[in-house]
PDB file of N, CA and C in Angstrom:
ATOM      1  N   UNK A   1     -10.336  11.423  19.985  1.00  0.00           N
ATOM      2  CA  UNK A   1     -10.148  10.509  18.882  1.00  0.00           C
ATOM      3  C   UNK A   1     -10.838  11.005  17.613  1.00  0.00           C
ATOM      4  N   UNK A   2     -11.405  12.318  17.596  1.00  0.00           N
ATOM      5  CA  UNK A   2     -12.501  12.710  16.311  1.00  0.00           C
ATOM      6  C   UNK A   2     -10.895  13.141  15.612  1.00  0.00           C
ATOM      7  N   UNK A   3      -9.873  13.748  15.769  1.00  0.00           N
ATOM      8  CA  UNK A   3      -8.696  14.044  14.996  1.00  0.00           C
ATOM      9  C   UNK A   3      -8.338  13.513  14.259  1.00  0.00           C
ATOM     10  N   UNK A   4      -8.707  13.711  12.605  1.00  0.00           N
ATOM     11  CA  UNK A   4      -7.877  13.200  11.587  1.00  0.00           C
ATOM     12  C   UNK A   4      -7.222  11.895  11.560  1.00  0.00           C
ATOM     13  N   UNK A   5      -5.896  12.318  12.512  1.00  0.00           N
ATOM     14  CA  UNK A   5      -5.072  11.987  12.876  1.00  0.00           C
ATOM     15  C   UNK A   5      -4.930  11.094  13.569  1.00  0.00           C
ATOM     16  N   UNK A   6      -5.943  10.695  14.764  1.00  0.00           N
ATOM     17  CA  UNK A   6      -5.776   9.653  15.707  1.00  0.00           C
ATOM     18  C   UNK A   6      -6.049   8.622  15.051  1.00  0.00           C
ATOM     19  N   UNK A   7      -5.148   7.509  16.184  1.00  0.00           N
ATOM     20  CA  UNK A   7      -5.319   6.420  15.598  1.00  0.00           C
ATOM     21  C   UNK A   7      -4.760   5.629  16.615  1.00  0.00           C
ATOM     22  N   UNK A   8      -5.133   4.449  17.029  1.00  0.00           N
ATOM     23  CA  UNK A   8      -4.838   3.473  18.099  1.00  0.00           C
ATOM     24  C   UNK A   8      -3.799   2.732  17.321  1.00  0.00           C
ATOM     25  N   UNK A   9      -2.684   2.375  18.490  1.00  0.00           N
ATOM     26  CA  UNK A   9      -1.454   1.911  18.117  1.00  0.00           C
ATOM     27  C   UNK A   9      -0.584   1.213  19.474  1.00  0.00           C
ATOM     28  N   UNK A  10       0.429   0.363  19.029  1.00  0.00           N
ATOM     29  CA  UNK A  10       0.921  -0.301  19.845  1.00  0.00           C
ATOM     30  C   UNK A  10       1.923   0.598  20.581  1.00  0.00           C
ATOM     31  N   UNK A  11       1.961   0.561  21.941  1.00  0.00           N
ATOM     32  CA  UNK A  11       2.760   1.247  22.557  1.00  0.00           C
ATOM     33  C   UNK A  11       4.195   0.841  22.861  1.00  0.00           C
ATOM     34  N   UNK A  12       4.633  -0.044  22.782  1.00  0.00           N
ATOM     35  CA  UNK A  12       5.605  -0.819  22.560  1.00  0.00           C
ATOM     36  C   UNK A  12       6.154  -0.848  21.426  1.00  0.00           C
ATOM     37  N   UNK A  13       5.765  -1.183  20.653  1.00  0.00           N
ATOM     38  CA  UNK A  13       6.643  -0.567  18.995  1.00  0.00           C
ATOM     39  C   UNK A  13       6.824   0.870  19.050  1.00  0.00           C
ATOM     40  N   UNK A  14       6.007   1.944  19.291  1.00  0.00           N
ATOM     41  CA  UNK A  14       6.211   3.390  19.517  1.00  0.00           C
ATOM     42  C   UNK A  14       7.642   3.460  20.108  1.00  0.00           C
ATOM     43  N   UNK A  15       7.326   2.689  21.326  1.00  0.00           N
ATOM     44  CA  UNK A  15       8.747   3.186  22.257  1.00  0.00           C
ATOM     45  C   UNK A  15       9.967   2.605  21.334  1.00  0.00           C
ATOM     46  N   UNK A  16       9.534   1.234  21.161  1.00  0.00           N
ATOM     47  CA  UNK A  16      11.299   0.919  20.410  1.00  0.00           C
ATOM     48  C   UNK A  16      11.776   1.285  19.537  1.00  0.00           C
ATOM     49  N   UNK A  17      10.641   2.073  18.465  1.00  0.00           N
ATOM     50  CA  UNK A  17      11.045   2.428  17.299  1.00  0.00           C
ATOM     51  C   UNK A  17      10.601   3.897  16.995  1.00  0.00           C
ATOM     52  N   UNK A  18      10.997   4.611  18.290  1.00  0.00           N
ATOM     53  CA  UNK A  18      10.405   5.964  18.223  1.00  0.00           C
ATOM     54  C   UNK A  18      11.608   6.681  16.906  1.00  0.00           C
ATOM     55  N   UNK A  19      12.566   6.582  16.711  1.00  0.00           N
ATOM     56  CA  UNK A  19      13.311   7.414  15.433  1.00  0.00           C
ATOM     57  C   UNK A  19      12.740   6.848  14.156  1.00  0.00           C
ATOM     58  N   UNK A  20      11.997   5.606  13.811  1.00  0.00           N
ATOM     59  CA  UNK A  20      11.542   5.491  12.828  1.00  0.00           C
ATOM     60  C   UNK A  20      10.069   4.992  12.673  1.00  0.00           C
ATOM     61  N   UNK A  21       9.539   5.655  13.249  1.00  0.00           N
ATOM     62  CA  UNK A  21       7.892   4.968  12.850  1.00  0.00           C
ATOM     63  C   UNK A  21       7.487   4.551  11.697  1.00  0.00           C
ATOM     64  N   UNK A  22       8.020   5.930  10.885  1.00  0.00           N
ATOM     65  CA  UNK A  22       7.770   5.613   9.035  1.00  0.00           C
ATOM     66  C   UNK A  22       7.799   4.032   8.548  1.00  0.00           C
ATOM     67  N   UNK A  23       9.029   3.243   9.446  1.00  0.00           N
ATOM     68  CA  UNK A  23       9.216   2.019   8.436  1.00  0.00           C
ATOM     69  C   UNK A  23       8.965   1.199   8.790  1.00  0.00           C
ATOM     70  N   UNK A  24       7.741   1.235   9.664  1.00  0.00           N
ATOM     71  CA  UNK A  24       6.950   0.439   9.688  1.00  0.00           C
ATOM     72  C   UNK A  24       5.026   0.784  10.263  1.00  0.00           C
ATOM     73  N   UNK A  25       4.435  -0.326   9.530  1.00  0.00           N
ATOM     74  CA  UNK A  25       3.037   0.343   9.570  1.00  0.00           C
ATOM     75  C   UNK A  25       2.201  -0.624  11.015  1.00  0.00           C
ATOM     76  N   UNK A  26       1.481   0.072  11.769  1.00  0.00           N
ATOM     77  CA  UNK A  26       0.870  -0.551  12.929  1.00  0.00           C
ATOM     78  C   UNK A  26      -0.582  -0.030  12.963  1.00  0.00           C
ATOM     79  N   UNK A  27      -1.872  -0.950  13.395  1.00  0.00           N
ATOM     80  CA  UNK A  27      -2.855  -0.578  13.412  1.00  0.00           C
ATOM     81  C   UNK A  27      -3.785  -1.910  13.797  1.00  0.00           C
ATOM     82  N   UNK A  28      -4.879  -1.702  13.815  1.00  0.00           N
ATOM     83  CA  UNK A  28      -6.170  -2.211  14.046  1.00  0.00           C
ATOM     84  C   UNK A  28      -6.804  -2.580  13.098  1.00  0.00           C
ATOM     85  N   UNK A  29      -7.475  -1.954  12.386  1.00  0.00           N
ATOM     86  CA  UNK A  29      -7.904  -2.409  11.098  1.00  0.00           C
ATOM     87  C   UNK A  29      -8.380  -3.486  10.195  1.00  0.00           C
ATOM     88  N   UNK A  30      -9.395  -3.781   9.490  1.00  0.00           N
ATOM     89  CA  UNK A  30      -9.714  -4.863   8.929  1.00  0.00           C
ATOM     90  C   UNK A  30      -8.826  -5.304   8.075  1.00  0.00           C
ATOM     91  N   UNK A  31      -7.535  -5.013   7.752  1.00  0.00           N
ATOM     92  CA  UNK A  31      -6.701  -5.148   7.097  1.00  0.00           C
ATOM     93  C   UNK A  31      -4.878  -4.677   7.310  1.00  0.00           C
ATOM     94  N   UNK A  32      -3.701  -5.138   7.486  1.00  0.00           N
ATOM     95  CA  UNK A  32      -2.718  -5.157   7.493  1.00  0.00           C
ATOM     96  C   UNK A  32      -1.620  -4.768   6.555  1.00  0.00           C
ATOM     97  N   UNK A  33      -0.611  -4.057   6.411  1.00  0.00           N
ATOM     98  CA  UNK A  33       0.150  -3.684   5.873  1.00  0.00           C
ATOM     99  C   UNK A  33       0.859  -5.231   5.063  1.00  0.00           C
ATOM    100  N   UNK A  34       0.949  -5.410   3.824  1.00  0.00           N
ATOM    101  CA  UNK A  34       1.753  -6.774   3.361  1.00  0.00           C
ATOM    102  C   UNK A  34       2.435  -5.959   2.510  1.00  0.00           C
ATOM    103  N   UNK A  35       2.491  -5.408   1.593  1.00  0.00           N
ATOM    104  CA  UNK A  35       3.945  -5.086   1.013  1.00  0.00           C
ATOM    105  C   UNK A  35       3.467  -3.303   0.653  1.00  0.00           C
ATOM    106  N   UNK A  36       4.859  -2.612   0.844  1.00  0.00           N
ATOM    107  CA  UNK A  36       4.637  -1.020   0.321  1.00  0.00           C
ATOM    108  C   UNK A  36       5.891  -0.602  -0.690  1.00  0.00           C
ATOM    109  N   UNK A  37       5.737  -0.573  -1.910  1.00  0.00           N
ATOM    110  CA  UNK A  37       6.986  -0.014  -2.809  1.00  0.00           C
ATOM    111  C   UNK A  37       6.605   1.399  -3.135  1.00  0.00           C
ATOM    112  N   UNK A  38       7.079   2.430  -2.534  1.00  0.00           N
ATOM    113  CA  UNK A  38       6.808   3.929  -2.058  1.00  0.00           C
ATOM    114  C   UNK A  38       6.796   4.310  -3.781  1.00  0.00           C
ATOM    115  N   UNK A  39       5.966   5.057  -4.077  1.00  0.00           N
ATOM    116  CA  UNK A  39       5.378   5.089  -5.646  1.00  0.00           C
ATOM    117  C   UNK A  39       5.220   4.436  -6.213  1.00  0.00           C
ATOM    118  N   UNK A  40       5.244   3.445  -5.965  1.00  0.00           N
ATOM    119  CA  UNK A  40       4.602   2.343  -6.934  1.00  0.00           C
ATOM    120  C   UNK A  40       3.289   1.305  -6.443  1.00  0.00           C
ATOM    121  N   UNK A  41       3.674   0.651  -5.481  1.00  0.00           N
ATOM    122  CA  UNK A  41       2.256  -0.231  -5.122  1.00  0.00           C
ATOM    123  C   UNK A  41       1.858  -0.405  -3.540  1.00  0.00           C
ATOM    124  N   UNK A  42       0.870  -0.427  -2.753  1.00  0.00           N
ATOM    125  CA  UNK A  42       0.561  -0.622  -1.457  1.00  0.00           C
ATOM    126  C   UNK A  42      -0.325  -2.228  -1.467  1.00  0.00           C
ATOM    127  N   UNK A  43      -0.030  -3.437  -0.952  1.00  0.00           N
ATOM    128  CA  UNK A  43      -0.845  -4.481  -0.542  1.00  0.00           C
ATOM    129  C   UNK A  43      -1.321  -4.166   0.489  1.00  0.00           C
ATOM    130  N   UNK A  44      -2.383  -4.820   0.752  1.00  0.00           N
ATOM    131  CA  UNK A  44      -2.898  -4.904   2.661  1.00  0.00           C
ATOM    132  C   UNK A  44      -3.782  -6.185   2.204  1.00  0.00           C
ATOM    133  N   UNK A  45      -3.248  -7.186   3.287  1.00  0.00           N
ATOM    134  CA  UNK A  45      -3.595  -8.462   3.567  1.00  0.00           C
ATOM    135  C   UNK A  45      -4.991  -8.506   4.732  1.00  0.00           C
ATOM    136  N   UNK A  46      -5.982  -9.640   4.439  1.00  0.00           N
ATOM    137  CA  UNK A  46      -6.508  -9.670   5.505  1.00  0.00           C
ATOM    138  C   UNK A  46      -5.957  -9.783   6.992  1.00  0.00           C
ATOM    139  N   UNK A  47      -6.644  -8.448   7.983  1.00  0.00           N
ATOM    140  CA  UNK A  47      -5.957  -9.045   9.268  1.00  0.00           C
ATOM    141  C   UNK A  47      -7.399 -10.117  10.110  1.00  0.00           C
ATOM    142  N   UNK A  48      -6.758 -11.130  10.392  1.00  0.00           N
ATOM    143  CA  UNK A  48      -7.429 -12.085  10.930  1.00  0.00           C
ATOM    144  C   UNK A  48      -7.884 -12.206  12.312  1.00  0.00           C
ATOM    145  N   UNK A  49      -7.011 -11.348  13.094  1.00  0.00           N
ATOM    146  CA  UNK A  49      -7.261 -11.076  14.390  1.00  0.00           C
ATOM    147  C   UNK A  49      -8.581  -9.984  14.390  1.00  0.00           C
ATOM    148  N   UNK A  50      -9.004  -9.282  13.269  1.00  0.00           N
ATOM    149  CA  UNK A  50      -9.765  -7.795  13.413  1.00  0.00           C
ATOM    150  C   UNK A  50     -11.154  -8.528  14.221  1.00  0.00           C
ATOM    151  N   UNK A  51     -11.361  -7.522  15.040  1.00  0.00           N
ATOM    152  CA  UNK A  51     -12.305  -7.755  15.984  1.00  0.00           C
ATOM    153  C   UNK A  51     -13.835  -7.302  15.906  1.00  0.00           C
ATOM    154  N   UNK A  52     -13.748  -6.317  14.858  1.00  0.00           N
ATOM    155  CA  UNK A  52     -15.628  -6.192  14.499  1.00  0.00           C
ATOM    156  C   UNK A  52     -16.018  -6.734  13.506  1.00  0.00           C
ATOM    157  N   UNK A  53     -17.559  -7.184  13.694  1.00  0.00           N
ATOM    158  CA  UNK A  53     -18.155  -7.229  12.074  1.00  0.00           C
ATOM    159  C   UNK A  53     -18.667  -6.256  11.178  1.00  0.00           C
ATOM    160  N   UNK A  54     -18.541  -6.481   9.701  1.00  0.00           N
ATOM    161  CA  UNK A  54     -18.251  -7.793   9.136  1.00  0.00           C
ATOM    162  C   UNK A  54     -16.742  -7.689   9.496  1.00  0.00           C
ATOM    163  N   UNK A  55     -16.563  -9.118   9.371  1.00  0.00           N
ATOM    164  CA  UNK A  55     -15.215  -9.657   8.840  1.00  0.00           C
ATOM    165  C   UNK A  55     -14.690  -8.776   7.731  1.00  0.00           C
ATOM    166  N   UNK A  56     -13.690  -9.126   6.896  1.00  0.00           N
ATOM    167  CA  UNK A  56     -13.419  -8.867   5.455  1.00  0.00           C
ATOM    168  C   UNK A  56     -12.626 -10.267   5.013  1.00  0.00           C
ATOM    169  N   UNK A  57     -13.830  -9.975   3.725  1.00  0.00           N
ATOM    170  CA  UNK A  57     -13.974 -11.273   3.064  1.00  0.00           C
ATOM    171  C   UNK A  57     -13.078 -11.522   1.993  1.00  0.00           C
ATOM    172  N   UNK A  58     -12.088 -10.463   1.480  1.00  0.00           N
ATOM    173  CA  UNK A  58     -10.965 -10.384   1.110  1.00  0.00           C
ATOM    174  C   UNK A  58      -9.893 -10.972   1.162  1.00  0.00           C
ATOM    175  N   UNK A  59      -8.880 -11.615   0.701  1.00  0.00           N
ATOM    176  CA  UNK A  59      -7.509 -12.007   1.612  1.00  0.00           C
ATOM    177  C   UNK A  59      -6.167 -10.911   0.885  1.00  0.00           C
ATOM    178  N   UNK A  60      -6.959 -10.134  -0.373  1.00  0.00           N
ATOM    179  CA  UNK A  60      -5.885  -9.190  -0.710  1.00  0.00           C
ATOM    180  C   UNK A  60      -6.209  -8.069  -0.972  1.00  0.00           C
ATOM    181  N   UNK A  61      -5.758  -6.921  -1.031  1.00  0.00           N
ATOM    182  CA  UNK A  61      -6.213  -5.469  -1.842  1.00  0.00           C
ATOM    183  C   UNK A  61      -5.149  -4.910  -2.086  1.00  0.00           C
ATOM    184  N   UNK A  62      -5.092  -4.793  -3.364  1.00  0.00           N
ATOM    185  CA  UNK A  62      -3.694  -3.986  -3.638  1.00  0.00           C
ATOM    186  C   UNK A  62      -4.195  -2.465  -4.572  1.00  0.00           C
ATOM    187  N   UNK A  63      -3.241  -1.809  -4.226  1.00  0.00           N
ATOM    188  CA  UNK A  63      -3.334  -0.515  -4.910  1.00  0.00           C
ATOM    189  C   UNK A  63      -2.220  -0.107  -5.324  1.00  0.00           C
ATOM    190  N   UNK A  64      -2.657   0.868  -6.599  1.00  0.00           N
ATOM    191  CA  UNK A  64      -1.489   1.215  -7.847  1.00  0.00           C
ATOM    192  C   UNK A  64      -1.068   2.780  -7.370  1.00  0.00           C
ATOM    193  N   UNK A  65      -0.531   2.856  -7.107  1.00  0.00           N
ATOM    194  CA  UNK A  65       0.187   4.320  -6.327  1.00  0.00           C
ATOM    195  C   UNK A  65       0.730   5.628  -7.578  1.00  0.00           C
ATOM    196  N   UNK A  66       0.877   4.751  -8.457  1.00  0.00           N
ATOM    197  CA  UNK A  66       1.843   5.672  -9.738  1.00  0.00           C
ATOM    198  C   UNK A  66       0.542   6.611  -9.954  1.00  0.00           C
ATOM    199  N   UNK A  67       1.407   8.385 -10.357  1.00  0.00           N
ATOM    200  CA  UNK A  67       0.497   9.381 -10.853  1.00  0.00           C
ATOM    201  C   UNK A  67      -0.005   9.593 -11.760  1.00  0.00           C
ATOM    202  N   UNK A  68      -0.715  10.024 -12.546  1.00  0.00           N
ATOM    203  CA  UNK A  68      -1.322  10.287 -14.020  1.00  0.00           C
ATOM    204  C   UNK A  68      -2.491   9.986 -14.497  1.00  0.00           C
ATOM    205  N   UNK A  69      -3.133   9.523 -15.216  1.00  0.00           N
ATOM    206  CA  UNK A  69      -4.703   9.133 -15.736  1.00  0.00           C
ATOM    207  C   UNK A  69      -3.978   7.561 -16.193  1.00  0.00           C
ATOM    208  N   UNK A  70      -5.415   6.577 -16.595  1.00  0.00           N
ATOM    209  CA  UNK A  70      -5.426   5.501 -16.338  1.00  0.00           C
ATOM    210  C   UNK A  70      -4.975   5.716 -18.069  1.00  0.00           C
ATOM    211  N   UNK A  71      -5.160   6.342 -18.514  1.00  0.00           N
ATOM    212  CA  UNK A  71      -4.119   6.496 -20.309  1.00  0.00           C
ATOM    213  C   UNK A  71      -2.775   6.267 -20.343  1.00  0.00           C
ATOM    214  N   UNK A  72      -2.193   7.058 -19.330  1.00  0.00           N
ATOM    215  CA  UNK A  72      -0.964   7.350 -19.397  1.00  0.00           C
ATOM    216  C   UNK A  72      -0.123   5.869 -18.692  1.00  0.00           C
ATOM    217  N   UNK A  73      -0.862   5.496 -17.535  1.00  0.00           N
ATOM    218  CA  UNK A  73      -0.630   4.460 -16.839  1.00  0.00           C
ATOM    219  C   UNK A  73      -0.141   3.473 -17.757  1.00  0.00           C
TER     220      UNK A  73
END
């Protein structure tokens, strides 16, 4: 699990949706996939089920995906 790469995931979505993983996001995490517009913006919602502390005290985080300096933006 030290790999980059690893990452715990549902095995059941794997299987059903092994030709498209891309379009959709699965994980653990203190936080959940809520909306992705591919160059433009990523949300992640609190996930409520997350099982360590802290919590996150958050219920939104969004990020601005577009390239350039915050000038050009």
């Amino acid at each position: 699990m030290s790999y980059t790469v690893a990452m715990v995931v549902d095995k059941k979505q794997c299987r059903k949706r092994r030709a498209d993983l891309d379009g959709q996001a699965n994980g653990t995490g203190p936080f959940k996939l809520k909306e992705y517009v591919r160059g433009q913006r990523l949300i992640l919602a609190r996930n409520d089920n997350y099982y360590r502390d802290p919590k996150p005290q958050l219920d939104e985080v969004s990020f601005v995906l577009g390239g350039g300096s915050a000038m050009t933006m």
